[in-house]
C-alpha atoms as a PDB file:
ATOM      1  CA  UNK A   1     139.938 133.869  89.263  1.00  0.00           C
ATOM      2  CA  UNK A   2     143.477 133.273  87.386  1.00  0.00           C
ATOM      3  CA  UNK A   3     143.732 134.875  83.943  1.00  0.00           C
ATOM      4  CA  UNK A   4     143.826 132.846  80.409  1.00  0.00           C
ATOM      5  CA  UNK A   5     147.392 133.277  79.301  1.00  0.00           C
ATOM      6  CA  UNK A   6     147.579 134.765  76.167  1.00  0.00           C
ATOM      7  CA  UNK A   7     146.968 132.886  73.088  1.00  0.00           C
ATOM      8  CA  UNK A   8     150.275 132.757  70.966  1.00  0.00           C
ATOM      9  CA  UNK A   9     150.834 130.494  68.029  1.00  0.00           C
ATOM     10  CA  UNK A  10     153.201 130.516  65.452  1.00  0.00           C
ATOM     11  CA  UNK A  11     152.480 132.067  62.177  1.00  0.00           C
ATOM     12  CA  UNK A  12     149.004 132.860  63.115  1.00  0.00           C
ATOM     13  CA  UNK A  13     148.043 136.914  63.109  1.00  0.00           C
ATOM     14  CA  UNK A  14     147.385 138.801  65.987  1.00  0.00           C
ATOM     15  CA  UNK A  15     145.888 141.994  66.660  1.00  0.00           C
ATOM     16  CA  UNK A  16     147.206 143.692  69.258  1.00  0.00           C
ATOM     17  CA  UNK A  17     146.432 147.036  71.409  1.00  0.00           C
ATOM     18  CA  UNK A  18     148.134 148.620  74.317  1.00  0.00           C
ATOM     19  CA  UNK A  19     146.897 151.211  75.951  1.00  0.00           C
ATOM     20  CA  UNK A  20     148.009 154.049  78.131  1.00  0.00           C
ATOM     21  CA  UNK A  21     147.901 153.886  82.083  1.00  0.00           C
ATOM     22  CA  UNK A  22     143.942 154.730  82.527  1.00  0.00           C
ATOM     23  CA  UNK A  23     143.985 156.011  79.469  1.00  0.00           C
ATOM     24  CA  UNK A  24     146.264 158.529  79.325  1.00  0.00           C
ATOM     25  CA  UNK A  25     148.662 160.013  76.706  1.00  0.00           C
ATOM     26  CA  UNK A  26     151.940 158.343  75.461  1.00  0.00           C
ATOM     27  CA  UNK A  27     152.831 160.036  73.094  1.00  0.00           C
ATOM     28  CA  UNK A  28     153.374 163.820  73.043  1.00  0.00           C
ATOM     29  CA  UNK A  29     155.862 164.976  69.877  1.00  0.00           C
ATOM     30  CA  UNK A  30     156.560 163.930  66.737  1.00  0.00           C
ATOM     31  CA  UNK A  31     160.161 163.183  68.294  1.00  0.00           C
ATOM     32  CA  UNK A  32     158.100 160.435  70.664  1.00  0.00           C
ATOM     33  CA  UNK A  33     155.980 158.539  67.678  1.00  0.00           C
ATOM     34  CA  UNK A  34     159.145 158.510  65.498  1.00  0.00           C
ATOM     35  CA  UNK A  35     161.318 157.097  68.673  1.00  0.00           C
ATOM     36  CA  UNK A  36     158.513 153.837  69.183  1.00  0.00           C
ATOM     37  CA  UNK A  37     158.278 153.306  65.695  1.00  0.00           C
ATOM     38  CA  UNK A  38     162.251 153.040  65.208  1.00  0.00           C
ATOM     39  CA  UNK A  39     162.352 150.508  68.641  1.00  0.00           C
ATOM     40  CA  UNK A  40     159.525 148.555  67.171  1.00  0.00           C
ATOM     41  CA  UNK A  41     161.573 147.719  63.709  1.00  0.00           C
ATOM     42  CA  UNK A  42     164.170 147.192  66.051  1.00  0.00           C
ATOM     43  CA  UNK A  43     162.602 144.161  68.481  1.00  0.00           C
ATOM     44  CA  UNK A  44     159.688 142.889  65.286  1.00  0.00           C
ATOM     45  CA  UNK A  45     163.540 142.615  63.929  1.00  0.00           C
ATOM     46  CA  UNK A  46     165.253 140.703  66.561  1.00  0.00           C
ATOM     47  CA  UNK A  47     162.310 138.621  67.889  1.00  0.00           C
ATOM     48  CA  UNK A  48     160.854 137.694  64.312  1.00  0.00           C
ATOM     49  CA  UNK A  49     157.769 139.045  64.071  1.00  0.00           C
ATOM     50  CA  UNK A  50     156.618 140.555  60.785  1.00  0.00           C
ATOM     51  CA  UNK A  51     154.249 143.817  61.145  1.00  0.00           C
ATOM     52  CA  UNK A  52     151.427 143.940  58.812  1.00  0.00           C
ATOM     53  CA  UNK A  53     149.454 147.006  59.609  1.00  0.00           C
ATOM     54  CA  UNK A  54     149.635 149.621  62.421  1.00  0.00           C
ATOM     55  CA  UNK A  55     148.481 152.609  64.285  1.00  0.00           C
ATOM     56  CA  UNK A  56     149.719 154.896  66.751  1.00  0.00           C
ATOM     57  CA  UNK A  57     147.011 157.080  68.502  1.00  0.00           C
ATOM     58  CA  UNK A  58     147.522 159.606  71.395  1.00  0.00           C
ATOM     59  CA  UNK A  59     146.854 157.235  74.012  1.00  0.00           C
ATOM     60  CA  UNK A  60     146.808 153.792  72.682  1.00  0.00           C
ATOM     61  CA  UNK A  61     148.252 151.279  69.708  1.00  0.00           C
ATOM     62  CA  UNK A  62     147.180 149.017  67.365  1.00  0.00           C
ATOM     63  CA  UNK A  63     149.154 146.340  65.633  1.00  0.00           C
ATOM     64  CA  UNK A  64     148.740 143.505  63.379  1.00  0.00           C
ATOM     65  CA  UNK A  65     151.677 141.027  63.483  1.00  0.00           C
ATOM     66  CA  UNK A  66     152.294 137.973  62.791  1.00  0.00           C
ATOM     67  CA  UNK A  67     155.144 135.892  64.910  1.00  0.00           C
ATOM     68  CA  UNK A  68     157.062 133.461  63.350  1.00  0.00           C
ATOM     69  CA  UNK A  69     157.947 131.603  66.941  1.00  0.00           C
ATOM     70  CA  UNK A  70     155.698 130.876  69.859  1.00  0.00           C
ATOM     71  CA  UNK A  71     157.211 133.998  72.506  1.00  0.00           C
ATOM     72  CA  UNK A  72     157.881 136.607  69.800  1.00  0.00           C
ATOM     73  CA  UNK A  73     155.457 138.600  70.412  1.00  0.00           C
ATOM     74  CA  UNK A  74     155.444 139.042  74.314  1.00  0.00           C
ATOM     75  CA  UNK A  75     159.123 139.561  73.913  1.00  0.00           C
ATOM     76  CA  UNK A  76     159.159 142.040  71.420  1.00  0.00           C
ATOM     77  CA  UNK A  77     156.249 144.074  73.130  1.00  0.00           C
ATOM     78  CA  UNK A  78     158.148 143.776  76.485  1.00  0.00           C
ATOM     79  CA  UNK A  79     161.201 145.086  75.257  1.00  0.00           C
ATOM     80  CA  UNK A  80     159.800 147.556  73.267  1.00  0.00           C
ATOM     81  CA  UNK A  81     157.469 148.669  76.148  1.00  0.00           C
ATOM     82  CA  UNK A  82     160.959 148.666  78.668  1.00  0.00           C
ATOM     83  CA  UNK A  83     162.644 150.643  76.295  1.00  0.00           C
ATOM     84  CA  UNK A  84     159.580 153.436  74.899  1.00  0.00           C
ATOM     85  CA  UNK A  85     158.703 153.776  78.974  1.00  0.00           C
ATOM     86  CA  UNK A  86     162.407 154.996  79.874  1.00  0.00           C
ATOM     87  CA  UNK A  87     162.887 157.358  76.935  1.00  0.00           C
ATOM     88  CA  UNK A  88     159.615 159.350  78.265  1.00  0.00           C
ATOM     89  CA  UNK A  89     160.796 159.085  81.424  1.00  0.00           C
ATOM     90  CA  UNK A  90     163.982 160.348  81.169  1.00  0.00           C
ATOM     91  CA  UNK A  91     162.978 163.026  78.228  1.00  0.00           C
ATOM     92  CA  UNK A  92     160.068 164.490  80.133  1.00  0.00           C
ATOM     93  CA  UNK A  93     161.540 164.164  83.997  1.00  0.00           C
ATOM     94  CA  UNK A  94     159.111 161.888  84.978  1.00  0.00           C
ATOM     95  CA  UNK A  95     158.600 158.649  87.047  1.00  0.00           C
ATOM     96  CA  UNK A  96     155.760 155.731  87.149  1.00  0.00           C
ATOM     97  CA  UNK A  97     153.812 153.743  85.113  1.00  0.00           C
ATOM     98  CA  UNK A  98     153.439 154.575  81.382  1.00  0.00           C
ATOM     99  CA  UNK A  99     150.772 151.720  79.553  1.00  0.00           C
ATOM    100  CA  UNK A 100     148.149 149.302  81.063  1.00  0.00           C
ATOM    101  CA  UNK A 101     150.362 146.369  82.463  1.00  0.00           C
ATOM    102  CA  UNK A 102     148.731 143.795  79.906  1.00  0.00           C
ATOM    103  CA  UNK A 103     148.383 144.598  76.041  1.00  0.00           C
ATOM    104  CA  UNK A 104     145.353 143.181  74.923  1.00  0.00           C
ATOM    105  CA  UNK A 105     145.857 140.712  71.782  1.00  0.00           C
ATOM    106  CA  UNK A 106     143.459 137.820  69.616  1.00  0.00           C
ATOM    107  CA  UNK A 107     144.114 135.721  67.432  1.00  0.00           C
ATOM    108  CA  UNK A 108     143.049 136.296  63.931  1.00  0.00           C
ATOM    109  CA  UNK A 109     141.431 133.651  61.031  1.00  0.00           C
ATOM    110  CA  UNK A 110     143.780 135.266  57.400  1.00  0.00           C
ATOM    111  CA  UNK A 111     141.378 134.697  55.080  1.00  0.00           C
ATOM    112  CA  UNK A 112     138.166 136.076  56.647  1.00  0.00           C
ATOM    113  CA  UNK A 113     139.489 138.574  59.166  1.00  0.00           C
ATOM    114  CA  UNK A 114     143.126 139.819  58.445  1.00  0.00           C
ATOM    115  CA  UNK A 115     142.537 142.725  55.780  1.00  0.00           C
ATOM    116  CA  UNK A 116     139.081 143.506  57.761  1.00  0.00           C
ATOM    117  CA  UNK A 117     141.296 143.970  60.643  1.00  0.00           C
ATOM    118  CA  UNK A 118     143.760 145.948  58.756  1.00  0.00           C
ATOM    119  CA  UNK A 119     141.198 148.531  57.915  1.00  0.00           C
ATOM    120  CA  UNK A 120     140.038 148.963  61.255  1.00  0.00           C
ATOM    121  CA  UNK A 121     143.529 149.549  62.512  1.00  0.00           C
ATOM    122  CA  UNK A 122     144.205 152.296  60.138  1.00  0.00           C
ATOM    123  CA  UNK A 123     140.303 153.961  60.059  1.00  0.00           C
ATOM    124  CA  UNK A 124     141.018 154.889  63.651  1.00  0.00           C
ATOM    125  CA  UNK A 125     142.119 158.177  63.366  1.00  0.00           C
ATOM    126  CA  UNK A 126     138.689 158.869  61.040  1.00  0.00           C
ATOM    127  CA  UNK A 127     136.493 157.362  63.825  1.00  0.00           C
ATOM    128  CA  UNK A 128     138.150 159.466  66.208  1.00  0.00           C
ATOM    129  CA  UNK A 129     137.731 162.419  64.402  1.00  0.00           C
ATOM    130  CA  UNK A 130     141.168 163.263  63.874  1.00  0.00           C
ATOM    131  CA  UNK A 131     141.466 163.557  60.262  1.00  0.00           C
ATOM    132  CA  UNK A 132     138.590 162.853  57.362  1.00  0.00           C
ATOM    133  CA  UNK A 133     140.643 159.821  55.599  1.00  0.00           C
ATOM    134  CA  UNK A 134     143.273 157.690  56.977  1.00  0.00           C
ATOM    135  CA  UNK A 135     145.821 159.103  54.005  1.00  0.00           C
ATOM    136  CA  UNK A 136     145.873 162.577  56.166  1.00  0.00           C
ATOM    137  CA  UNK A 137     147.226 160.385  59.375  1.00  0.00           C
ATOM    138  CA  UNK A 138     151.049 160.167  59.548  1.00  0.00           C
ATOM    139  CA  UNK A 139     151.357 157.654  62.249  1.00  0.00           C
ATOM    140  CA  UNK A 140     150.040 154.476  60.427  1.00  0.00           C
ATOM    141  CA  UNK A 141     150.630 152.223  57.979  1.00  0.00           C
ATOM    142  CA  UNK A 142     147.950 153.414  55.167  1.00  0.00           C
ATOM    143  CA  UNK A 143     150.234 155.523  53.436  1.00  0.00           C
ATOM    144  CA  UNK A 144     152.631 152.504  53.006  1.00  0.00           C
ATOM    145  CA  UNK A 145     149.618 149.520  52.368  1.00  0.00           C
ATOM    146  CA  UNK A 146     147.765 152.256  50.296  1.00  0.00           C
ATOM    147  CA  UNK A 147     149.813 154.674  48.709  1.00  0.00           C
ATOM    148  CA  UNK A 148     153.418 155.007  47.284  1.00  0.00           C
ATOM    149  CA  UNK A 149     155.377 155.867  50.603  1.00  0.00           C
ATOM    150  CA  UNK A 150     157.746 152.995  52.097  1.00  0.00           C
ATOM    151  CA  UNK A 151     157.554 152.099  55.188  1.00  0.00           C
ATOM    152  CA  UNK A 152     160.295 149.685  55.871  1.00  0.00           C
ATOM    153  CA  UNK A 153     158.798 148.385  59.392  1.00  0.00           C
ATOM    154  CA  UNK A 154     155.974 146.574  57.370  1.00  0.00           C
ATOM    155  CA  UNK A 155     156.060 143.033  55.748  1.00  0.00           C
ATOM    156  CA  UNK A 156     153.275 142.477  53.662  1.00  0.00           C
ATOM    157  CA  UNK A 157     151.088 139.576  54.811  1.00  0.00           C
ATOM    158  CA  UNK A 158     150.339 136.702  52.286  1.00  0.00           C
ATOM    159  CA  UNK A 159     146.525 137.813  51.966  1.00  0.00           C
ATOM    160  CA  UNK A 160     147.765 141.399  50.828  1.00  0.00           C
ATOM    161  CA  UNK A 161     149.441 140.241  48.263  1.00  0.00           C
ATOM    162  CA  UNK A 162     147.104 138.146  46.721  1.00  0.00           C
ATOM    163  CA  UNK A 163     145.435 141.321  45.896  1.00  0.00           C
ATOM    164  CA  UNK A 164     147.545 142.068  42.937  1.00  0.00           C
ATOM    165  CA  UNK A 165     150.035 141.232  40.642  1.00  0.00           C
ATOM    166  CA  UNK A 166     152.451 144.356  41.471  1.00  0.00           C
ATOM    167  CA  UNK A 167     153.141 146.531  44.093  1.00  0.00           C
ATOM    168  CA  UNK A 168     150.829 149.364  42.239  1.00  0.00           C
ATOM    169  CA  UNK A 169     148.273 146.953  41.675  1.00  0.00           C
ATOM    170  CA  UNK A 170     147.907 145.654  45.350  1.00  0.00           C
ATOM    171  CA  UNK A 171     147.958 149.407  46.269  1.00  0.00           C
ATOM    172  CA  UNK A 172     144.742 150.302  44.043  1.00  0.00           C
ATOM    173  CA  UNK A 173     142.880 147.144  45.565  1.00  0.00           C
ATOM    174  CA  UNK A 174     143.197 147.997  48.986  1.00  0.00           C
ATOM    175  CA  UNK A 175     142.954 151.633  48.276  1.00  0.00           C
ATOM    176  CA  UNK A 176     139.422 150.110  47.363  1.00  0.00           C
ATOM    177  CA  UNK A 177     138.372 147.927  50.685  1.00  0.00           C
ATOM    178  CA  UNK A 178     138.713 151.932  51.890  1.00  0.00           C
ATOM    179  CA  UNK A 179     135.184 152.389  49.226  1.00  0.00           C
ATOM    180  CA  UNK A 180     133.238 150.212  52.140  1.00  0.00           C
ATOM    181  CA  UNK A 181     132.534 151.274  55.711  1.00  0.00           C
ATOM    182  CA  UNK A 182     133.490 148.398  58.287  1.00  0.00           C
ATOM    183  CA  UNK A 183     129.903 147.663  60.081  1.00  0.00           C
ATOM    184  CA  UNK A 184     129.277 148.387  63.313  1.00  0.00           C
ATOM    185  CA  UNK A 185     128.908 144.955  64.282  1.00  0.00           C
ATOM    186  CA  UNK A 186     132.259 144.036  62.640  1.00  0.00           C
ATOM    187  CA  UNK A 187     133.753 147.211  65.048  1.00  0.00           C
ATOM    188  CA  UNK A 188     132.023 145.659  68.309  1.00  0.00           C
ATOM    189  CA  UNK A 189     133.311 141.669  67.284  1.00  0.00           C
ATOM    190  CA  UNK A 190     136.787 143.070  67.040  1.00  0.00           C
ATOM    191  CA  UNK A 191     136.949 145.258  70.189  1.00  0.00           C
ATOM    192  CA  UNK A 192     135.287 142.269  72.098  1.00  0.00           C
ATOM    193  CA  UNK A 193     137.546 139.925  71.116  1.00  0.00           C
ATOM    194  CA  UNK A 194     140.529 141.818  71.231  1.00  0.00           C
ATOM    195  CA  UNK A 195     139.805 142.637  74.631  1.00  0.00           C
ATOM    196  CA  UNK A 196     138.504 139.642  75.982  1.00  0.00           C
ATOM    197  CA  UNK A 197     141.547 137.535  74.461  1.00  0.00           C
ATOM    198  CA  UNK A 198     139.460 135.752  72.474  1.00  0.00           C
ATOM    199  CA  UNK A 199     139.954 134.127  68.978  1.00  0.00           C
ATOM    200  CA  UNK A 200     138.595 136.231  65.556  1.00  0.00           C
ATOM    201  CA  UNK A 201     137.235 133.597  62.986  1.00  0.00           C
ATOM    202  CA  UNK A 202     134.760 131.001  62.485  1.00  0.00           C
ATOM    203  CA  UNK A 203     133.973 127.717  64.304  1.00  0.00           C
ATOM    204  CA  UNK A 204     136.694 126.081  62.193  1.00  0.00           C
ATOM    205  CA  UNK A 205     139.171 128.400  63.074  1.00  0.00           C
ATOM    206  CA  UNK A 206     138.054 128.199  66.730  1.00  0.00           C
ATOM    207  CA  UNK A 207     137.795 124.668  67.319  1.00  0.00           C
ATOM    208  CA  UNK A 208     141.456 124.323  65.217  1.00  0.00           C
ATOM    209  CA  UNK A 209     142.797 126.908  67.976  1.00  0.00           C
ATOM    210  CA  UNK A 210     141.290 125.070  70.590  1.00  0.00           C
ATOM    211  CA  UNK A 211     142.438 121.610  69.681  1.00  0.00           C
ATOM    212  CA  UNK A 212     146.282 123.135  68.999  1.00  0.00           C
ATOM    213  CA  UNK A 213     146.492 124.867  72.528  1.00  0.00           C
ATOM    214  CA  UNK A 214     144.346 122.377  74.458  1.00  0.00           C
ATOM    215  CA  UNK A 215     142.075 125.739  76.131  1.00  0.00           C
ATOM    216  CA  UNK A 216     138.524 127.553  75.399  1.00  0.00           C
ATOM    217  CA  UNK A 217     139.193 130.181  73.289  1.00  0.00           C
ATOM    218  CA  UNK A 218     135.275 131.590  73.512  1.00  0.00           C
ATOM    219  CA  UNK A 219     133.658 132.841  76.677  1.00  0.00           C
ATOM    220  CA  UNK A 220     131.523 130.144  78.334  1.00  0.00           C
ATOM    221  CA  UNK A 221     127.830 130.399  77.503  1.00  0.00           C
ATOM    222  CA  UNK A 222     125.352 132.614  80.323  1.00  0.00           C
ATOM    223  CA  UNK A 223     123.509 130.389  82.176  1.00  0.00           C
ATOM    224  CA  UNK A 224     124.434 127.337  80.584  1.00  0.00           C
ATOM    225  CA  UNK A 225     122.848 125.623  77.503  1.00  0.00           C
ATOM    226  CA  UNK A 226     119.548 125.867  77.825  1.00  0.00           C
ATOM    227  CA  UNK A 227     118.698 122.948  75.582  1.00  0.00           C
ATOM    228  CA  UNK A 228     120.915 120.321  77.347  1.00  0.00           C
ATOM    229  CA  UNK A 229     119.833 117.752  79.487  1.00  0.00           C
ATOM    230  CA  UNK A 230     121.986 118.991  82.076  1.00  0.00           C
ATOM    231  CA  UNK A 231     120.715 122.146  82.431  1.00  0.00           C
ATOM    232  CA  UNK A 232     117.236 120.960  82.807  1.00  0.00           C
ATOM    233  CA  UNK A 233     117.991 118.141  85.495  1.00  0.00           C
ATOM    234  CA  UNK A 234     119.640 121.356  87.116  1.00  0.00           C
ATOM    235  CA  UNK A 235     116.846 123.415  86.825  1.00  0.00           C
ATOM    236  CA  UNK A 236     114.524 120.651  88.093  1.00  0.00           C
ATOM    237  CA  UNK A 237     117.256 120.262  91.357  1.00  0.00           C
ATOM    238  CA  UNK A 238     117.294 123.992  92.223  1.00  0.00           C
ATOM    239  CA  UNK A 239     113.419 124.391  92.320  1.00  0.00           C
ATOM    240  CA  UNK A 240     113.008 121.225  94.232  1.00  0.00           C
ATOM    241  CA  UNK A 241     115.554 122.948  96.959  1.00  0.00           C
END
């Protein structure tokens, strides 16, 4: 069965994660986070895509972007995956495949999912048991969304910065989203989505994304709908055979 191409809309969020080849590390120094980091600016930069929140884990990254054009964010994570996969190869003497051939990526609704997404991003190094608070992680975005460090990679999204009048101010409220655990149903929606390729929001924000690309952007029901008239004349057809 052919693969859904990726969603990709203008101006619309995505969450994104790429992972390492079965799992495996990419990054390995300090030398190696700093490197990505520096070639993401670089292509978010020269393909136009504004990086909200991020997260770079042993084996695998998260990202919430937001493209300004239609292909900016397969090019910039094709370059920047071209580019990361050399410098380990040539810096560590090595040859093959470094991440999972397709990043995984859904589109996100602003107002109901986008600072719920940002959270998760950045609580991954708790849930992993790395460090106790996402402050103690150097290799995300808290410290720059959360605390007085600048981080010139990120753009603020447009829901962030309803959260405050100032810089300080915005800081303090989203230093307080931190005061509430995400639930573990939020956790499995996002994962599934993200994924699957599916679309994060509500049945108005799915049915708009629908319409706009002309696809399904939700699995297909199991079994069919099992109050439909078609289903039942089916039903009645297969037990007749």
């Amino acid at each position: 069965m052919a693969r859904l191409a990726r969603m990709n809309l203008p101006d619309v969020p995505q969450h994104i994660i790429q992972r390492g080849n079965n799992r495996q590390a990419i990054f390995f120094t300090d030398e190696d986070y700093k490197f990505y980091l520096d070639k993401l600016k670089q292509y978010a930069e020269q393909y136009n895509v504004a990086i909200h929140a991020f997260v770079l884990m042993t084996n695998h990254v998260h990202l919430l972007v937001t493209p300004r054009t239609k292909t900016g964010v397969s090019q910039m994570m094709q370059s920047l995956g071209q580019t990361y996969v050399r410098y380990i190869n040539l810096t560590y003497k090595r040859t093959g495949t470094l991440c999972e051939g397709r990043y995984k990526s859904t589109l996100i609704d602003s107002p109901l999912y986008l600072l719920l997404v940002s959270r998760y991003i950045e609580l991954n190094p708790v849930r992993a048991a790395m460090v106790s608070h996402p402050s103690e992680y150097p290799w995300s975005s808290f410290r720059g969304n959360a605390m007085n460090k600048q981080i010139l990679l990120l753009t603020p999204h447009a829901c962030y910065v309803t959260l405050g009048r100032n810089d300080a101010d915005r800081r303090e409220a989203y230093r307080a989203l931190f005061d509430h655990s995400i639930t573990d149903k939020d956790i499995a929606n996002i994962r599934s989505v993200t994924g699957k390729g599916w679309v994060l929001g509500d049945e108005r924000f799915k049915q708009q994304i629908a319409q706009t690309l002309g696809r399904r952007v939700t699995p297909k029901p199991r079994g069919g709908d099992r109050k439909s008239k078609a289903y039942h004349e089916k039903s009645k057809k297969t037990k007749i055979k």
